[in-house]
Structure formats: structure tokens, C-alpha cells
N, C-alpha and C. Protein backbone atom coordinates (compact mmCIF):
# COMPACT_ATOMS: atom_id res chain seq x y z
N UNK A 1 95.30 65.93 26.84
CA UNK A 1 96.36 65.78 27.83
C UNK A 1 97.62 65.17 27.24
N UNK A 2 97.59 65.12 25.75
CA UNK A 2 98.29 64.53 25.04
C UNK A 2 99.11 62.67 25.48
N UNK A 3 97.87 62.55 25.97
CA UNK A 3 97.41 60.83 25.96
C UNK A 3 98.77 60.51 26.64
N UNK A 4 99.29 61.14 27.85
CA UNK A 4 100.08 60.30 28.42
C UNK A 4 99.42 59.86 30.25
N UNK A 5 100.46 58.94 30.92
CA UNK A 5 99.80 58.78 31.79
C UNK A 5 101.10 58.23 33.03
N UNK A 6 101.07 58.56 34.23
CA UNK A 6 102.11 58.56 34.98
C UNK A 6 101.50 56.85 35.82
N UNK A 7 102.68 56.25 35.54
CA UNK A 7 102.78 54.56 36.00
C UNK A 7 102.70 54.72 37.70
N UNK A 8 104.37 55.73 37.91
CA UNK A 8 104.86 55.70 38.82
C UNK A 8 105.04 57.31 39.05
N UNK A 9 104.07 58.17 39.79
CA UNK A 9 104.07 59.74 40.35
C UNK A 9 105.95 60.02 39.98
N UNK A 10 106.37 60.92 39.39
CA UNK A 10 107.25 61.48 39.17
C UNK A 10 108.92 60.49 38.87
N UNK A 11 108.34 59.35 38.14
CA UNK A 11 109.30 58.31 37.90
C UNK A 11 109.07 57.94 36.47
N UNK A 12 107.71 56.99 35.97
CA UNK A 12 107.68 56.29 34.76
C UNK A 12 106.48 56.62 34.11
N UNK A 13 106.59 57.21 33.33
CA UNK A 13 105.46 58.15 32.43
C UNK A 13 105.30 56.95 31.06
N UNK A 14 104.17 56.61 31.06
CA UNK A 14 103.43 55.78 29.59
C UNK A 14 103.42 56.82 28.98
N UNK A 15 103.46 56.92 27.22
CA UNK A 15 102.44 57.88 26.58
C UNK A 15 102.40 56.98 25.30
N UNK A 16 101.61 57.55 24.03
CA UNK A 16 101.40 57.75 23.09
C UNK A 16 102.75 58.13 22.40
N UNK A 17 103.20 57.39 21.07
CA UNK A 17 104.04 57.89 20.84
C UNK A 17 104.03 59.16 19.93
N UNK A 18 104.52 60.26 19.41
CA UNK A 18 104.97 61.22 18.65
C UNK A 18 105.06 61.02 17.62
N UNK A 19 104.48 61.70 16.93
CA UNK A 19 104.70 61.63 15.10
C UNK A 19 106.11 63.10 14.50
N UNK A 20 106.11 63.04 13.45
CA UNK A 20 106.93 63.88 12.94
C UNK A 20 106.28 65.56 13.63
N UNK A 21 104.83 65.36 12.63
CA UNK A 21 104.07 66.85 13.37
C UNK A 21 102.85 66.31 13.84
N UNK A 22 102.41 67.54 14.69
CA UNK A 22 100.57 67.31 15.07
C UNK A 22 100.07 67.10 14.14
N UNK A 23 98.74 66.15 14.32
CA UNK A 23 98.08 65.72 13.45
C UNK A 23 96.85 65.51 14.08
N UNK A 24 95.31 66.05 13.90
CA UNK A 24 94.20 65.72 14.14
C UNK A 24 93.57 64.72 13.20
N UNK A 25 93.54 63.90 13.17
CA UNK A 25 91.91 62.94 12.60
C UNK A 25 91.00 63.31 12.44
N UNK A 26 90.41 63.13 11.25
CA UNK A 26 88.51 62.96 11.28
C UNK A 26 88.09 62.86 12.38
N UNK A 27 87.99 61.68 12.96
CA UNK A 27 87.99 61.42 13.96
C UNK A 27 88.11 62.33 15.53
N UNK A 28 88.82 63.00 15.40
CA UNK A 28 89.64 64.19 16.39
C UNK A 28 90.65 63.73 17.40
N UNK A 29 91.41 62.18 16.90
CA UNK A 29 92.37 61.69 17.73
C UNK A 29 93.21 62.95 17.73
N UNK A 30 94.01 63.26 18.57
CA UNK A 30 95.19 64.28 18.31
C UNK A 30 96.33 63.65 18.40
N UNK A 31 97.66 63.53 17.27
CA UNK A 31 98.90 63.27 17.73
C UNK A 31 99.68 64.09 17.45
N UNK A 32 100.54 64.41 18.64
CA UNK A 32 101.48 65.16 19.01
C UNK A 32 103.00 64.91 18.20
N UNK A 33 103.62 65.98 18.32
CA UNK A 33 104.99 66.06 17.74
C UNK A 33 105.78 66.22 18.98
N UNK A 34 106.98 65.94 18.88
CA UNK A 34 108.39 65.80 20.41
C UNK A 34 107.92 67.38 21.02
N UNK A 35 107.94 68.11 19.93
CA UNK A 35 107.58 69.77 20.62
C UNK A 35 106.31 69.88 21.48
N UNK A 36 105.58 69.26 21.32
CA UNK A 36 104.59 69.49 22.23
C UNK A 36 104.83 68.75 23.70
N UNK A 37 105.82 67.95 23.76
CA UNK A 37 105.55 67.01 25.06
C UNK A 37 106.86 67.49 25.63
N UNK A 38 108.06 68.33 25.07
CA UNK A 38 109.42 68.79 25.72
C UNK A 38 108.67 69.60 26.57
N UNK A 39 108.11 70.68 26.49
CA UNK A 39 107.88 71.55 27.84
C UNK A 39 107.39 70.84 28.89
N UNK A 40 106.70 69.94 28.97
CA UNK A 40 106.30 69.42 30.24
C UNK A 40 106.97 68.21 30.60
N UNK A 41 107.92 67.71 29.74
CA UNK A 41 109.09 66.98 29.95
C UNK A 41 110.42 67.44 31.18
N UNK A 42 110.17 68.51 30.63
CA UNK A 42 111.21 69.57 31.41
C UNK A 42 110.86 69.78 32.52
N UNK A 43 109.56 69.99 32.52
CA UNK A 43 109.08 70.56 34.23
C UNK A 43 109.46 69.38 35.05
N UNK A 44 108.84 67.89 34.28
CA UNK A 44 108.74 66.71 35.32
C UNK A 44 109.64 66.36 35.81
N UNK A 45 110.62 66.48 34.93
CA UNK A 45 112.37 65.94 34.72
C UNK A 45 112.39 64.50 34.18
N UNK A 46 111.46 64.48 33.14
CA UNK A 46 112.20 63.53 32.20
C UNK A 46 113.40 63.35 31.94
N UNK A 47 114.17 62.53 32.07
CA UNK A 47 115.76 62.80 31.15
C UNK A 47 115.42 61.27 30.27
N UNK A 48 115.37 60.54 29.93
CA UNK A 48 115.65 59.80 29.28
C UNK A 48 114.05 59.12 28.48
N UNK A 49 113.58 59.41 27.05
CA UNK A 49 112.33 58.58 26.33
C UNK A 49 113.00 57.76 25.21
N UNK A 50 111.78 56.38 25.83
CA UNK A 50 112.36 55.17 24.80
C UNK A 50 111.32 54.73 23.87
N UNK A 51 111.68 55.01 22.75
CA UNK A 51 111.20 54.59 21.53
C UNK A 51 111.03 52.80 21.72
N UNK A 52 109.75 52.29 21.28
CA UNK A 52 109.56 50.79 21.22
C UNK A 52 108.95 50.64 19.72
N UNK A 53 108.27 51.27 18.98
CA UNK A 53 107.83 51.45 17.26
C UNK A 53 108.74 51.83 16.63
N UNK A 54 108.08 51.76 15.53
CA UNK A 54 109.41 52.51 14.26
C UNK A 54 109.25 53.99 14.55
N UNK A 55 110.54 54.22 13.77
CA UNK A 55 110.38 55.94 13.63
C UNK A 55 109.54 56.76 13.05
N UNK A 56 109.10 57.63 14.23
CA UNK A 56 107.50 58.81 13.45
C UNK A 56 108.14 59.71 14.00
N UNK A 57 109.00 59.77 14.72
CA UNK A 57 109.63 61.24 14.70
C UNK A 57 110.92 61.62 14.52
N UNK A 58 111.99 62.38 14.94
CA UNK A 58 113.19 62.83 14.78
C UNK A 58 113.44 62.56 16.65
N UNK A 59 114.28 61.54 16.71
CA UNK A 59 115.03 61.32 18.01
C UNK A 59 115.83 62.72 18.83
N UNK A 60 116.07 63.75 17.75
CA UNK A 60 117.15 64.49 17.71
C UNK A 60 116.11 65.73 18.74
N UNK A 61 115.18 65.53 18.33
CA UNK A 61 114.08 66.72 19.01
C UNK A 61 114.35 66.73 20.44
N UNK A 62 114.02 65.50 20.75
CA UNK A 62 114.48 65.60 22.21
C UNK A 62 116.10 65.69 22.75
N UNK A 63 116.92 65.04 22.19
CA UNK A 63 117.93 65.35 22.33
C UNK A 63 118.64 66.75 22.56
N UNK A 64 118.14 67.31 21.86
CA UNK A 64 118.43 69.06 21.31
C UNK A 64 117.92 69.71 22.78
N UNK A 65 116.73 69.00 23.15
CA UNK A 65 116.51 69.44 24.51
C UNK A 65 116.62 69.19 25.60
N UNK A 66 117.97 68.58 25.87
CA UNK A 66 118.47 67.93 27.02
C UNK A 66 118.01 66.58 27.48
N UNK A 67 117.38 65.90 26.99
CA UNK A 67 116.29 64.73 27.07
C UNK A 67 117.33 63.28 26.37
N UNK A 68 117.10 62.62 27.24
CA UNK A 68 118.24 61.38 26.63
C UNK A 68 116.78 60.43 25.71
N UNK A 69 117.38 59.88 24.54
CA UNK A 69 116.58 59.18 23.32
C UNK A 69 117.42 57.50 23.42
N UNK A 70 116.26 56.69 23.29
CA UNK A 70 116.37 55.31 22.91
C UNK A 70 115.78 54.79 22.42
N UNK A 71 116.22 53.96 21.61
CA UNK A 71 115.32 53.23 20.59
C UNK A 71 115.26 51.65 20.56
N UNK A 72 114.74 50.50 21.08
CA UNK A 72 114.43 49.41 21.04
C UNK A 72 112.89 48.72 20.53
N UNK A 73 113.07 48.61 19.26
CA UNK A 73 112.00 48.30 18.37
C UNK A 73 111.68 46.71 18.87
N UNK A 74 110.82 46.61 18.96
CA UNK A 74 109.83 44.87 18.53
C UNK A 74 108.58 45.17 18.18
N UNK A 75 107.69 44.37 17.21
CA UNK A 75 106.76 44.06 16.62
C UNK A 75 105.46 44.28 17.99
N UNK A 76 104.56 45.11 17.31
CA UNK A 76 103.32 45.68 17.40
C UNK A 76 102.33 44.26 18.09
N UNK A 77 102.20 44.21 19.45
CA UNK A 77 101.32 42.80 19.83
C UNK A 77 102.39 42.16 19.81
N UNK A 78 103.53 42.13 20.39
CA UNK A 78 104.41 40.81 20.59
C UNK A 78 104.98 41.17 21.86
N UNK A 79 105.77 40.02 22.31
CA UNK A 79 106.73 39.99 23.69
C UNK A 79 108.41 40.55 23.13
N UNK A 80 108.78 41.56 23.67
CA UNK A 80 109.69 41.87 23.65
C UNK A 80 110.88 40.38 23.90
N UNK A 81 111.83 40.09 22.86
CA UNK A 81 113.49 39.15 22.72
C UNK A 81 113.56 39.52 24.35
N UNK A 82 114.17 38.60 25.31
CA UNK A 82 114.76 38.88 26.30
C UNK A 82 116.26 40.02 26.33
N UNK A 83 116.81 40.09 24.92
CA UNK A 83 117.85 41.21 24.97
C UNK A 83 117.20 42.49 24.74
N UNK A 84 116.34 42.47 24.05
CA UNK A 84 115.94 43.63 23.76
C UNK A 84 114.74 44.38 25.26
N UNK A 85 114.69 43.49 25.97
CA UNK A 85 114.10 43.96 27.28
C UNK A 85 114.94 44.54 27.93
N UNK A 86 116.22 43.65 28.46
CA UNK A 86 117.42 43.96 29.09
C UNK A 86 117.59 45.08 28.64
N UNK A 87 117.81 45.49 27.31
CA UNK A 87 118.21 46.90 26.97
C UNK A 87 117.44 47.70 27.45
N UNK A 88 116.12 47.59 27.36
CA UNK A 88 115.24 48.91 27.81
C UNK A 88 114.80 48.86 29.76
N UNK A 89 115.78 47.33 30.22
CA UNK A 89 115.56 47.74 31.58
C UNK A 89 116.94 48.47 32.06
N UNK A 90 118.06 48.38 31.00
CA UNK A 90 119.29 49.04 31.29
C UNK A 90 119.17 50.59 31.61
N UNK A 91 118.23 50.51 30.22
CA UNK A 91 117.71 52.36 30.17
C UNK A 91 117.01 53.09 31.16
N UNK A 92 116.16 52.30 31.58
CA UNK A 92 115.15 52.44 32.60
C UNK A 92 115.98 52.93 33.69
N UNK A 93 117.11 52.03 34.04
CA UNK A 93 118.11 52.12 35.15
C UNK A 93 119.23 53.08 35.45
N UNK A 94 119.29 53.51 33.92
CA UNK A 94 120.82 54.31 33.78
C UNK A 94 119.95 55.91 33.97
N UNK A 95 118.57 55.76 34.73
CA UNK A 95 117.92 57.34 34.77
C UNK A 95 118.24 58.12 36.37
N UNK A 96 118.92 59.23 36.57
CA UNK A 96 119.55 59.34 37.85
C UNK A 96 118.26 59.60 38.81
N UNK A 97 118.55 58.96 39.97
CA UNK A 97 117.45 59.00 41.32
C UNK A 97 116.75 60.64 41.11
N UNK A 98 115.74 60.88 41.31
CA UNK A 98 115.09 62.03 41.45
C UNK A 98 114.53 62.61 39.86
N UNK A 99 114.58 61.51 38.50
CA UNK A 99 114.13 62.18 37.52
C UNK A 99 113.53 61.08 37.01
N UNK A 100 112.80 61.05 35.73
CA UNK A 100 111.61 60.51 35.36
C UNK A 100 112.33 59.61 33.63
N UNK A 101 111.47 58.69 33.44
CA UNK A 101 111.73 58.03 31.83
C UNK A 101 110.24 58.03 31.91
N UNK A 102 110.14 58.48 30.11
CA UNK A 102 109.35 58.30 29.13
C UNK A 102 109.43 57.09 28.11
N UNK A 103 107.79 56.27 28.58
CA UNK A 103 108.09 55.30 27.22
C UNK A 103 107.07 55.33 26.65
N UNK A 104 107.58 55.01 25.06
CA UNK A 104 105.99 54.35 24.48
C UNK A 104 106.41 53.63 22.72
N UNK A 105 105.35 53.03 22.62
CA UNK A 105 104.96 52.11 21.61
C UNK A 105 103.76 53.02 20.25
N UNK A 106 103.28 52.98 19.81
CA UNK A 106 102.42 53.65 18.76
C UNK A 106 101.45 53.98 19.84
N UNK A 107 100.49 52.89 20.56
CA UNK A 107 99.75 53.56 21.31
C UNK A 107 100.20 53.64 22.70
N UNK A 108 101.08 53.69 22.90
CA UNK A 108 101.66 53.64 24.57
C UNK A 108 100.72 52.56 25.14
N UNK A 109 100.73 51.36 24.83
CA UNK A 109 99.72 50.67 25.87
C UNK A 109 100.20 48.94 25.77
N UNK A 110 100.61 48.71 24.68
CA UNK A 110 101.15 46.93 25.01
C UNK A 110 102.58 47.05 24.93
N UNK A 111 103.28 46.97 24.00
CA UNK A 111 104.51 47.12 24.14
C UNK A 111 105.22 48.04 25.42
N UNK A 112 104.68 49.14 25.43
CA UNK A 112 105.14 50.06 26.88
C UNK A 112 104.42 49.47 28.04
N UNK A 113 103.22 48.76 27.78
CA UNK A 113 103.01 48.23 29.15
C UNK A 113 103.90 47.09 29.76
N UNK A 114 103.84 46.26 28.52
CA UNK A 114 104.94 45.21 28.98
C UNK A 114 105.99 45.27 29.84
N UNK A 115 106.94 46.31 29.00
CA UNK A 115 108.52 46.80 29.89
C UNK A 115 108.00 47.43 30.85
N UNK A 116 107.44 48.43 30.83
CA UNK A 116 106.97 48.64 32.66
C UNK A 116 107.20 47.89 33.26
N UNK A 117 105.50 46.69 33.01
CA UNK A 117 105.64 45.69 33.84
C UNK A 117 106.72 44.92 34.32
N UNK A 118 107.35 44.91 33.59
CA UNK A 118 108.87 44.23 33.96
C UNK A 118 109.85 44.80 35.03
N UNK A 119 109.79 46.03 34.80
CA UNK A 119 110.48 47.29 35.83
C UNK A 119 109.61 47.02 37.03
N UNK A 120 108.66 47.08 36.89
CA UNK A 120 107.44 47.25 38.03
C UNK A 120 107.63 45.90 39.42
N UNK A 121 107.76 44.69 38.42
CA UNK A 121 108.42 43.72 39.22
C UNK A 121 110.23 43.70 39.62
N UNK A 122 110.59 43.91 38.48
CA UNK A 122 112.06 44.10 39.28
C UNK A 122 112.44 44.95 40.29
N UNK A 123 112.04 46.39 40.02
CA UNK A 123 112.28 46.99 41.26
C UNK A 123 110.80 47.75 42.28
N UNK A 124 110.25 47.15 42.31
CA UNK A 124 108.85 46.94 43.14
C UNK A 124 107.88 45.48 43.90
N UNK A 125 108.84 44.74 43.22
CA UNK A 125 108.41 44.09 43.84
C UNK A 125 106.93 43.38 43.09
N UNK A 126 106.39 43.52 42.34
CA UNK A 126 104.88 43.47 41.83
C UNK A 126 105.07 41.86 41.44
N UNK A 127 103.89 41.57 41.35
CA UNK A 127 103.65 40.16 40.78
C UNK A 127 103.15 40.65 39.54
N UNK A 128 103.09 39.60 38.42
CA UNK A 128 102.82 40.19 37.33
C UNK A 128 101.57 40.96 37.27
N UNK A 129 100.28 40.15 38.14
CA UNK A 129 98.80 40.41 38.07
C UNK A 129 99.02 41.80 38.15
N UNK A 130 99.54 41.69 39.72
CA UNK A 130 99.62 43.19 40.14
C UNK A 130 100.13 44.40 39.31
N UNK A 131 101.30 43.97 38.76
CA UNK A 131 101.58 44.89 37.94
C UNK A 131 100.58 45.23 36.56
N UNK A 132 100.17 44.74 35.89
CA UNK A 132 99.14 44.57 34.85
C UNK A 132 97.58 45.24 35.45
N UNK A 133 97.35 44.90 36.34
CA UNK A 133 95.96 45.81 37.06
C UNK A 133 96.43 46.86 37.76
N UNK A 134 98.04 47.13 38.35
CA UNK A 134 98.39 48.91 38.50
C UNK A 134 98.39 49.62 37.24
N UNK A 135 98.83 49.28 36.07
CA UNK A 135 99.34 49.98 34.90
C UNK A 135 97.83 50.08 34.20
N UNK A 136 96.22 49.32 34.34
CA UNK A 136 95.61 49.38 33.54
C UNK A 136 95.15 50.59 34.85
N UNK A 137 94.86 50.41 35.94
CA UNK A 137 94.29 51.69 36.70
C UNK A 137 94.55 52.85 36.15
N UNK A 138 96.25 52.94 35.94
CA UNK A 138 96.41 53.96 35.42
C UNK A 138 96.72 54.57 34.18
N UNK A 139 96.90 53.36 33.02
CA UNK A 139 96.78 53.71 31.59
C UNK A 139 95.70 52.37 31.14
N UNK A 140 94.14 52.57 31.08
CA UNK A 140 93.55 51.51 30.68
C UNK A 140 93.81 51.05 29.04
N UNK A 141 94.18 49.86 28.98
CA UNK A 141 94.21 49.24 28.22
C UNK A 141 95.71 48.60 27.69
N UNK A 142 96.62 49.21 28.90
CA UNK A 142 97.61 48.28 29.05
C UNK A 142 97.95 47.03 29.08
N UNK A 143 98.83 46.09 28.37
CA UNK A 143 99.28 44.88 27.95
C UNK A 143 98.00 43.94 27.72
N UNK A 144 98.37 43.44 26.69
CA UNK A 144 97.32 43.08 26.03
C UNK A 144 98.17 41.33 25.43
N UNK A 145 96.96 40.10 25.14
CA UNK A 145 97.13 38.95 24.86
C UNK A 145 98.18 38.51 25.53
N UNK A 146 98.99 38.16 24.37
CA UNK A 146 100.29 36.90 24.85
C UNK A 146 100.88 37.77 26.07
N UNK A 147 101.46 39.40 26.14
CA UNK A 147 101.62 39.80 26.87
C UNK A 147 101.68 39.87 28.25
N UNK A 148 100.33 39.12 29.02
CA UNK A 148 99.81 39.12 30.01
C UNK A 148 100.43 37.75 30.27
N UNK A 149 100.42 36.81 29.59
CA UNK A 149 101.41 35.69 29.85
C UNK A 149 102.97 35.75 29.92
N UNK A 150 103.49 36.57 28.86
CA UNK A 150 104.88 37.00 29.14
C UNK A 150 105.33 37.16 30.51
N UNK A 151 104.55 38.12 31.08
CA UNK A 151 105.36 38.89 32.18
C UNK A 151 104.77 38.31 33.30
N UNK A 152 104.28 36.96 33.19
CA UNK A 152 103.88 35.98 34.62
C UNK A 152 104.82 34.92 34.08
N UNK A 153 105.54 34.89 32.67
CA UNK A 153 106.51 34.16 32.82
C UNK A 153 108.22 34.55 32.84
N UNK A 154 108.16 35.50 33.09
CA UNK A 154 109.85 36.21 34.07
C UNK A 154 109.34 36.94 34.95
N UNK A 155 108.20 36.80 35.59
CA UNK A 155 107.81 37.35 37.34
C UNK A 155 109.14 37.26 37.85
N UNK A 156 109.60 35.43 38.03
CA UNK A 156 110.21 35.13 39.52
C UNK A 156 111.51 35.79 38.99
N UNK A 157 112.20 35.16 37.53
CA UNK A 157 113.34 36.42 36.70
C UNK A 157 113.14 37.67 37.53
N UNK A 158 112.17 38.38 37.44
CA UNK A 158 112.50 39.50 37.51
C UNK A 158 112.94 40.08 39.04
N UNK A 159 112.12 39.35 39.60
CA UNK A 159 112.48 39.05 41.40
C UNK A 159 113.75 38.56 41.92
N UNK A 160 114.19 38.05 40.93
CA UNK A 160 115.46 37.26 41.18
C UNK A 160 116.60 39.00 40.58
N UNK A 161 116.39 39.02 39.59
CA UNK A 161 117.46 40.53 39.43
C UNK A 161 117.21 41.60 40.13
N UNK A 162 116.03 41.83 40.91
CA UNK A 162 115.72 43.11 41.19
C UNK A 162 116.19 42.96 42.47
């Protein structure tokens, strides 16, 4: 299903991030290239995916296909800088009513759970718990360690901007 997973029905899509090309594992993990996830990008109305890892693919892929690209890197198992959140809740925001953002991290699951979570309380209203047990319902294994403390500590932050 190319390991993505919808937060919010036709709004905030988790996934897995994209490598340069497909790639199967020993194993039989499958990772996907930007080409495999634009067609159904298109249908959903993605317009805008945000890069949170380093670069494994070409930003330009999506671009080329009408798809807006962002990139806000932090470290693998850490809490996103408070600027570098802001940026990716700017992004989150600057997506027009009626279309969808794509995020993810290497495995779409701490780093992308985090900023969710953050969105999730700013404009939903969620308490952190809540937000952290919606996002694992629907992508298990979302935000992980310090994480889970992060985002119970800018809850009321986030209540307060949203």
C-alpha cells in the first residue's frame, strides 16, 4: 500500500519516505520512488509533501508534478527546534481548504508523528494523549520516547495558537 496512512480522511497523509528508486529487501520491505506515490497523490489532492530526513530522493519529482515540496530536516528520534516546527506548521497551513499534505521522516512514524501531533492540537483541538493514540490507531508506531513528552509539553502552546 506503499506504507502510507491517512491521519486525517482527505487532509494529512503519514507515509514512509521515498528513496531515489524502488527498492525491495531481502527482507521484502518495499521502498518506493516519488513516481510511485504521484498518481495517487493526484487523485487525493495532495498539493504540498514535507520532507523531515535527509535527501533519498529528487524534490523536483514532485514538483514537476504539480505537488508543492518542503524540506525541514531534524535528527532521527529527536524533538523537532521550535522554528523548525513553526516552519512545517506554516506548511501544513499554507495547503488550500479542500486538499491534502504529505509528510514523512525515513519511516513516517516519529518525526512525522510528532508535527502531526502538533497540527492535531492546534487545529483540532487534541490533547497530546489524544493526539498520540489517534495517530497510533492509525499509523501504529507513531511518536516514539522523548517525543511523547514533547508534544504534552506545547499542548497548551498549541491551544493557545490554534
Amino acid at each position: 500500500n506503499g506504507d502510507l496512512n491517512w491521519i486525517v480522511k482527505d487532509k494529512i497523509l503519514a507515509f514512509a519516505g521515498p528513496s531515489f528508486e524502488r527498492h525491495v529487501s531481502p527482507e521484502g520491505y518495499c521502498t518506493l520512488a516519488p513516481a510511485d506515490y504521484i498518481p495517487y497523490f493526484q487523485r487525493k489532492k495532495v498539493d504540498l509533501v514535507v520532507r523531515l530526513n535527509k535527501k533519498l530522493y529528487h524534490e523536483q519529482d514532485f514538483e514537476q508534478a504539480g505537488i508543492r515540496h518542503m524540506e525541514a530536516f531534524f535528527i532521527d528520534g529527536s524533538c523537532p527546534p521550535m522554528r523548525i516546527l513553526q516552519q512545517v506548521l506554516d506548511g501544513f497551513e499554507s495547503v488550500p481548504t479542500g486538499m491534502a499534505f504529505a509528510v514523512h521522516c525515513k519511516a513516517g512514524l516519529g518525526r512525522t508523528g510528532t508535527c502531526i501531533g502538533a497540527y492535531l492540537m492546534k487545529h483540532y483541538r487534541f490533547t497530546a494523549a489524544e493526539a498520540i493514540g489517534w495517530m497510533r490507531i492509525c499509523r501504529p508506531g507513531c511518536v516514539i520516547g522523548p517525543q511523547q513528552h514533547f508534544l504534552k509539553q506545547i499542548e497548551s502552546r498549541m491551544w493557545q495558537e490554534g
